[in-house]
N, C-alpha and C. Protein backbone atom coordinates (compact mmCIF):
# COMPACT_ATOMS: atom_id res chain seq x y z
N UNK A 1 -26.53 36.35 -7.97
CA UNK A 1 -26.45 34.94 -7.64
C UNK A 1 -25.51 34.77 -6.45
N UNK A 2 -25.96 33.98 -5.52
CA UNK A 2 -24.86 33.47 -4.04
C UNK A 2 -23.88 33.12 -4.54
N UNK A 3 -22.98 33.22 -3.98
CA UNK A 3 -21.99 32.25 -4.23
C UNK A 3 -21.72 30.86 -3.12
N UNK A 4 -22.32 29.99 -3.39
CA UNK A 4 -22.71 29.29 -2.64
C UNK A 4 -21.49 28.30 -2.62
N UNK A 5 -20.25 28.47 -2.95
CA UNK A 5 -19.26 27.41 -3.22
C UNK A 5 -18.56 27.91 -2.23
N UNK A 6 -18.77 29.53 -1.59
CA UNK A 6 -17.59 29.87 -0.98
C UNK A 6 -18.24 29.76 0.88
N UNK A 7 -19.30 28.76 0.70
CA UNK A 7 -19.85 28.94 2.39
C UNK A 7 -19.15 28.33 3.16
N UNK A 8 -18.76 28.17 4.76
CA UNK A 8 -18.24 27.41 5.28
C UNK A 8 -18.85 26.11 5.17
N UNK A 9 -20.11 25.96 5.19
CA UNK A 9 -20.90 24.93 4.82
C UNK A 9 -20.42 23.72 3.64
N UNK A 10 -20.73 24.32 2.59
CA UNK A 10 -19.97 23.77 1.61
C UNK A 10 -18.52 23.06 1.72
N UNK A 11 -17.34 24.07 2.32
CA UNK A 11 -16.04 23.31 2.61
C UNK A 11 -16.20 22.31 3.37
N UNK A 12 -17.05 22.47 4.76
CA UNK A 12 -16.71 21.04 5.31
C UNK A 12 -17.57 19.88 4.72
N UNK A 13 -18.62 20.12 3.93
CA UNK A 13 -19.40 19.08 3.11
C UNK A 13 -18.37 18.16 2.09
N UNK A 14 -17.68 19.38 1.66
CA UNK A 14 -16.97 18.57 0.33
C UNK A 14 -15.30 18.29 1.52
N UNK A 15 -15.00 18.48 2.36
CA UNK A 15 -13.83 17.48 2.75
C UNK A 15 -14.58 16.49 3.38
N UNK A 16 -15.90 16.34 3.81
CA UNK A 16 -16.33 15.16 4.82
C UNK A 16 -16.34 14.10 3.31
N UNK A 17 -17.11 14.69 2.17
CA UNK A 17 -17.28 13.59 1.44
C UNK A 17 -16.07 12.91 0.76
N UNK A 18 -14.80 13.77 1.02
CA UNK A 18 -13.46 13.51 0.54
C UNK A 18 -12.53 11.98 1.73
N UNK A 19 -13.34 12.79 3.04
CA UNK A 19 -13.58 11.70 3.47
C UNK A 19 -13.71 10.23 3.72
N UNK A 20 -15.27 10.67 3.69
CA UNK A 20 -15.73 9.08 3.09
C UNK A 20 -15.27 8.69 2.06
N UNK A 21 -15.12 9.43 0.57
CA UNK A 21 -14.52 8.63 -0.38
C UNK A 21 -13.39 7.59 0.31
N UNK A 22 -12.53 8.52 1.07
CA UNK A 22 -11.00 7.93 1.25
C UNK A 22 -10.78 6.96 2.15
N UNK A 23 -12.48 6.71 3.09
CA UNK A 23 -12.93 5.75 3.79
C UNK A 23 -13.45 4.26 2.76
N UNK A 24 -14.27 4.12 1.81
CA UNK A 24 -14.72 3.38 0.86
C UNK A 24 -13.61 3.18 0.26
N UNK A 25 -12.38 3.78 -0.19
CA UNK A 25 -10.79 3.28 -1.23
C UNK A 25 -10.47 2.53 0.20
N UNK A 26 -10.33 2.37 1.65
CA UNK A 26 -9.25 1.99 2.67
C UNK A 26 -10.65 0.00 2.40
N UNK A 27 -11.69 0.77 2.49
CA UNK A 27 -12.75 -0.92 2.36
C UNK A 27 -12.25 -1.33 1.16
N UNK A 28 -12.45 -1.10 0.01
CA UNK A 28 -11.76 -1.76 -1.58
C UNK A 28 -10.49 -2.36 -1.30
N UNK A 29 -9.65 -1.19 -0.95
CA UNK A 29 -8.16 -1.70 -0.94
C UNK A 29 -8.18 -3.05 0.01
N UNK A 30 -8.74 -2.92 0.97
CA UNK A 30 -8.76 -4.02 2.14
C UNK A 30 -9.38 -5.50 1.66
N UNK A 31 -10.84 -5.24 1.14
CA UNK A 31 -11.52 -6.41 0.56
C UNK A 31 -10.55 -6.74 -0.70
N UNK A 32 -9.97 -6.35 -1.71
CA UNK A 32 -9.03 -6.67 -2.91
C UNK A 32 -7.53 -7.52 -2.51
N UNK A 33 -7.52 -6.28 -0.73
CA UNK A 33 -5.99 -7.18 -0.20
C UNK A 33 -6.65 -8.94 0.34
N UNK A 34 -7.28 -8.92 0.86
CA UNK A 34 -8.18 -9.85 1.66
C UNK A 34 -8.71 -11.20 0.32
N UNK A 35 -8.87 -10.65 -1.22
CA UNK A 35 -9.51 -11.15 -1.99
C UNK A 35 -8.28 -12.10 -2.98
N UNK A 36 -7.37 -11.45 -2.84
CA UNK A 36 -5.87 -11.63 -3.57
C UNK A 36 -4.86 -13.35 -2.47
N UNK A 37 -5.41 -12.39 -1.16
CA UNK A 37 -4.30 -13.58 -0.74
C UNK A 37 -5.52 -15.11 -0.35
N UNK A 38 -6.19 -14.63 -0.16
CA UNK A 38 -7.48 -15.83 -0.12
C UNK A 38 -7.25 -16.62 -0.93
N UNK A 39 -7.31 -16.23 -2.62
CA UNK A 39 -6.62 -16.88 -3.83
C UNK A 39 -5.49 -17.43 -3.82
N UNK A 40 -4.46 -16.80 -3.35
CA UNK A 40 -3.19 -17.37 -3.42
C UNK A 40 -2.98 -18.41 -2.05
N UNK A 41 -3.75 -18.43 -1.40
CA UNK A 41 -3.10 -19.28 -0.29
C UNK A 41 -2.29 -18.62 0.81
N UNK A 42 -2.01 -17.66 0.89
CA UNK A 42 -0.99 -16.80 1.25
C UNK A 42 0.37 -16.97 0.91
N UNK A 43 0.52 -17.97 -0.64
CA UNK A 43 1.76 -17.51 -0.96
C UNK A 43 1.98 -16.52 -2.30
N UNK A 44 3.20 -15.65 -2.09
CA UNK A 44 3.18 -15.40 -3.35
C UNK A 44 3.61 -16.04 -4.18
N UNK A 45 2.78 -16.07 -5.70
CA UNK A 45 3.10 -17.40 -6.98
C UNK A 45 4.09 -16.13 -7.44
N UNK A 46 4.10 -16.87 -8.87
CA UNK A 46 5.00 -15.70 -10.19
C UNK A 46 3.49 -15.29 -10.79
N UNK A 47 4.02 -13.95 -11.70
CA UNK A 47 3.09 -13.31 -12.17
C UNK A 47 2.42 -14.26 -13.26
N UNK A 48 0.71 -13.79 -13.19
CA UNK A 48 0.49 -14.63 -14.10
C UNK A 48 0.01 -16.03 -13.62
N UNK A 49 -0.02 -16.39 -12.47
CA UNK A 49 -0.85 -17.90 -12.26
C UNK A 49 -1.51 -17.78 -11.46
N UNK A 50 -2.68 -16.35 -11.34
CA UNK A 50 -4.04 -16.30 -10.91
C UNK A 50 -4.61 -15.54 -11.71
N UNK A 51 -5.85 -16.31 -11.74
CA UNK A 51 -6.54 -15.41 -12.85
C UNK A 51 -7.66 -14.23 -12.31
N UNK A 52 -7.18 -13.06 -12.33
CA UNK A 52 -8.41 -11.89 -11.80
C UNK A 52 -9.55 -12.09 -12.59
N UNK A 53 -10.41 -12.13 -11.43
CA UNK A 53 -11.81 -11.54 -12.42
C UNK A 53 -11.93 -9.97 -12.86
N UNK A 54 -13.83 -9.76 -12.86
CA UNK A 54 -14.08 -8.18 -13.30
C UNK A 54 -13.88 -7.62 -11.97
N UNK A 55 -14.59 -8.53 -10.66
CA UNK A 55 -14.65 -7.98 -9.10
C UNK A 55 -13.24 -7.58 -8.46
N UNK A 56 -12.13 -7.94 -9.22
CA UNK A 56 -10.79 -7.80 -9.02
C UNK A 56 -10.81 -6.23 -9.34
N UNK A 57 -10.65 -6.29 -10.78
CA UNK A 57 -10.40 -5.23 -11.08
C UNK A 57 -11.58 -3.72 -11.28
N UNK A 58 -12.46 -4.19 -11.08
CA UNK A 58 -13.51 -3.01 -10.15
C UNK A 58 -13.27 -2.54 -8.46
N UNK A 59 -12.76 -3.30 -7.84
CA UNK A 59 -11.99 -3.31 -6.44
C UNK A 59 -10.99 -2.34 -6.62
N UNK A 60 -10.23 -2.71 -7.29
CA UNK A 60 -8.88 -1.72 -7.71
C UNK A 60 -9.11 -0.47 -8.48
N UNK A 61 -10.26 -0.36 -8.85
CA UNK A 61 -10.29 0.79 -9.73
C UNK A 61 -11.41 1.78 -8.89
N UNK A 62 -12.19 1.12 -7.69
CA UNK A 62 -12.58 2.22 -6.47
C UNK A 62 -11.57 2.79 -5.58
N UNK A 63 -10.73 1.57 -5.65
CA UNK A 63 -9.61 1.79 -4.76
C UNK A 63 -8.99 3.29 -4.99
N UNK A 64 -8.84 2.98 -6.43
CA UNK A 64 -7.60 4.16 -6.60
C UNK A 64 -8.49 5.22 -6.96
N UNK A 65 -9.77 4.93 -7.46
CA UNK A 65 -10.41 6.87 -8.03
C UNK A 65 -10.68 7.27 -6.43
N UNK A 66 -11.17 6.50 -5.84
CA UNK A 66 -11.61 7.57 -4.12
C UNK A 66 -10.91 7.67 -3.73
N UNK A 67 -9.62 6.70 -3.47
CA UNK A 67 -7.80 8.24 -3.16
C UNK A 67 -8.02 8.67 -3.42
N UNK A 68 -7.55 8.80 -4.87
CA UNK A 68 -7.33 10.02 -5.84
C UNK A 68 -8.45 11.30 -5.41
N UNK A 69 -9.91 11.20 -5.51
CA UNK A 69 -10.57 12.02 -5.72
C UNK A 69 -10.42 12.66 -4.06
N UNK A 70 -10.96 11.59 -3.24
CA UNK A 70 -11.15 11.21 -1.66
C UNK A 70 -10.08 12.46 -1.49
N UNK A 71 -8.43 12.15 -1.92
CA UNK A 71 -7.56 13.19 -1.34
C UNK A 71 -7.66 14.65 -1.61
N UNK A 72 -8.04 14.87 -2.72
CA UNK A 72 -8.26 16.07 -3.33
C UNK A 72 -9.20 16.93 -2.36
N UNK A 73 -10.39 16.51 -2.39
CA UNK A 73 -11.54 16.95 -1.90
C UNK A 73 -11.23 17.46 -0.56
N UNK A 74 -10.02 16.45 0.04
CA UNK A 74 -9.68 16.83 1.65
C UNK A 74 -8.98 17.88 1.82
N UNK A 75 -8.14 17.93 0.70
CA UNK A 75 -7.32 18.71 0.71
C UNK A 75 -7.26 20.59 0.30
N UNK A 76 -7.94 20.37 -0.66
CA UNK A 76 -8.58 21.59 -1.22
C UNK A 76 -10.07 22.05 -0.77
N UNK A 77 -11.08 21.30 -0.68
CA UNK A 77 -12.18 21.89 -0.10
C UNK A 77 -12.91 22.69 -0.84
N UNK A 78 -12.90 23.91 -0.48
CA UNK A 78 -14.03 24.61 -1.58
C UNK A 78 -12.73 25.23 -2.98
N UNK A 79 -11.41 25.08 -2.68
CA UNK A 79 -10.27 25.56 -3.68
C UNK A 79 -10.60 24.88 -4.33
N UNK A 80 -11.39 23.98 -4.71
CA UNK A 80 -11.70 23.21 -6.09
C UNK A 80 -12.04 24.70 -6.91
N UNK A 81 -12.72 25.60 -6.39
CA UNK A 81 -13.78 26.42 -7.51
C UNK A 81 -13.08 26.96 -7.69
N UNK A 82 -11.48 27.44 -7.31
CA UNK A 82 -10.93 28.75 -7.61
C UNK A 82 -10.79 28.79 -9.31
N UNK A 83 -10.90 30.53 -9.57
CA UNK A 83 -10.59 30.48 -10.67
C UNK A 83 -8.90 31.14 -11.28
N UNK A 84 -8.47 30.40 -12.49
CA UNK A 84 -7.25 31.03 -12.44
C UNK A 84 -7.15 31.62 -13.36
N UNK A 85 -5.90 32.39 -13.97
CA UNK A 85 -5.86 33.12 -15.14
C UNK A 85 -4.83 32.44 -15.61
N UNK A 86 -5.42 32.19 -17.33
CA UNK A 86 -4.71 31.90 -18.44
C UNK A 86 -4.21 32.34 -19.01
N UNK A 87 -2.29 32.35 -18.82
CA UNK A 87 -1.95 33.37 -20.02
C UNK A 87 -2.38 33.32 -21.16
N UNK A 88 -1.92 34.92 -22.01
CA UNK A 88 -2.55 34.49 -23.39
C UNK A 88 -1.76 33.90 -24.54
N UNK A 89 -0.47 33.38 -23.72
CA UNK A 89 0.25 32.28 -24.61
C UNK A 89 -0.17 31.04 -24.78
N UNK A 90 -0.96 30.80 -24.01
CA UNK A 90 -1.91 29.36 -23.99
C UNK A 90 -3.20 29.26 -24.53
N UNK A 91 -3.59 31.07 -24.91
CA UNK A 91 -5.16 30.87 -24.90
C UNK A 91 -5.44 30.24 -26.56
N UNK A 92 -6.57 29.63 -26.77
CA UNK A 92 -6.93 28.89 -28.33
C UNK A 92 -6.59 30.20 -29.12
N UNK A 93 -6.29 30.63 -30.06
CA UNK A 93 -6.61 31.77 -31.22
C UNK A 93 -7.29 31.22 -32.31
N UNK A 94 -7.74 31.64 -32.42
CA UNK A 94 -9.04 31.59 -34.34
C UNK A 94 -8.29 32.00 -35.09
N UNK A 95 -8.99 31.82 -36.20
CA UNK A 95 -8.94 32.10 -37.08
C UNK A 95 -9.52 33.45 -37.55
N UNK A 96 -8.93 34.21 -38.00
CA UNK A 96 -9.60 35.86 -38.11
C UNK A 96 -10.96 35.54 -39.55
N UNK A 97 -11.82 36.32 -38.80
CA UNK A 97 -13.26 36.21 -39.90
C UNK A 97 -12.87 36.08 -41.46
N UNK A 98 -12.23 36.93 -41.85
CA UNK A 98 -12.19 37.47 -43.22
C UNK A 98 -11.13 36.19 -43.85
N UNK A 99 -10.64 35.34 -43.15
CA UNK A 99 -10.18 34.15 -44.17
C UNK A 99 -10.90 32.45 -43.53
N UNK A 100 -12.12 32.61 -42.62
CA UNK A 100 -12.71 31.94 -42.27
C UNK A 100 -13.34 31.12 -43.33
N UNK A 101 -13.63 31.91 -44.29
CA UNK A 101 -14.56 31.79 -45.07
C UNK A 101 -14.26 30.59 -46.27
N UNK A 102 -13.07 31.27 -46.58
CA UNK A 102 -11.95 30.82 -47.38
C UNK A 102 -11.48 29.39 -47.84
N UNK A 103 -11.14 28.65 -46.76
CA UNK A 103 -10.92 27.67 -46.44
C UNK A 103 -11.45 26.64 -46.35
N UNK A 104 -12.77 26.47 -46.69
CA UNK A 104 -13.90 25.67 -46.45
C UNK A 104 -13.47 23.52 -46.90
N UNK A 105 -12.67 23.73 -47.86
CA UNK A 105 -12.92 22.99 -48.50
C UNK A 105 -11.10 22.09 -48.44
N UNK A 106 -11.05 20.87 -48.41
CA UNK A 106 -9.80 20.36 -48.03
C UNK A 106 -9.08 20.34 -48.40
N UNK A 107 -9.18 20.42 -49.64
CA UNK A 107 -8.36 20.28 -51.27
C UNK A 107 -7.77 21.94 -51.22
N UNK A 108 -8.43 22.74 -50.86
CA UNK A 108 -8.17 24.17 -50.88
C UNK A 108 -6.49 24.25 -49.84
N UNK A 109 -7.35 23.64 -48.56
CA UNK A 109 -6.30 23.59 -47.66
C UNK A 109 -4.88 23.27 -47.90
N UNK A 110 -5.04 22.04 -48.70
CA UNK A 110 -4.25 21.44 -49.22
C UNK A 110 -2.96 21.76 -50.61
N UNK A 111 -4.10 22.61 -50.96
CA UNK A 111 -3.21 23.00 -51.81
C UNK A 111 -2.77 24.45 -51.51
N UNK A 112 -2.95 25.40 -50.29
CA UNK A 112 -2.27 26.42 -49.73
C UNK A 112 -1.04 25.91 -49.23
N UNK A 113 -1.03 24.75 -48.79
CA UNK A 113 -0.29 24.30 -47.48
C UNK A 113 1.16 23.86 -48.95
N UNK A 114 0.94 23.43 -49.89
CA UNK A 114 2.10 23.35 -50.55
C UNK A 114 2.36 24.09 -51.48
């Protein structure tokens, strides 16, 4: 199988689209800044005496995932795919077969545990 994550192709695909994301959060942020003081008049009130709609807070919530994502993407590029190693102080452990079995039942559990 290619490894098709590691082409030059690919890196500049995924920072252009990191990009644009971070182009579409600068339009949100702008239309939300633009949408906020329209409401207010251009003054600031106290918190609490405008009421946001859903378009408010869908504005703000493109805003901040295409930073968020937008920066990443620019930043790392195809290092999204890297892989890392998990110590094995972190890794899940099982339960060993031979008391898998055992345990089935809650009351069982329950009454090991005291």
């Amino acid at each position: 199988m290619a490894a098709w994550h590691r082409d030059w192709r690919t890196d500049l695909g995924l920072r252009g689209a990191g990009v644009i994301l971070c182009a579409v959060a600068y339009l949100a942020i702008a239309q939300l800044l633009a949408l906020c003081l329209s409401s207010r008049g251009g003054e600031i009130l106290a918190h609490g005496s405008v009421v946001y709609g859903p378009a408010t807070f869908a504005l703000a919530a493109v805003g901040f995932l295409g930073t968020s994502a937008g920066s990443v993407l620019v930043l790392c590029g195809t290092h999204i795919f890297d892989e890392i190693v998990i110590s094995a102080r972190w890794r899940v452990s099982r339960m060993p077969h031979d008391r898998a079995g055992e345990l089935r039942n809650s009351d069982q559990v329950y009454e090991n545990l005291v």
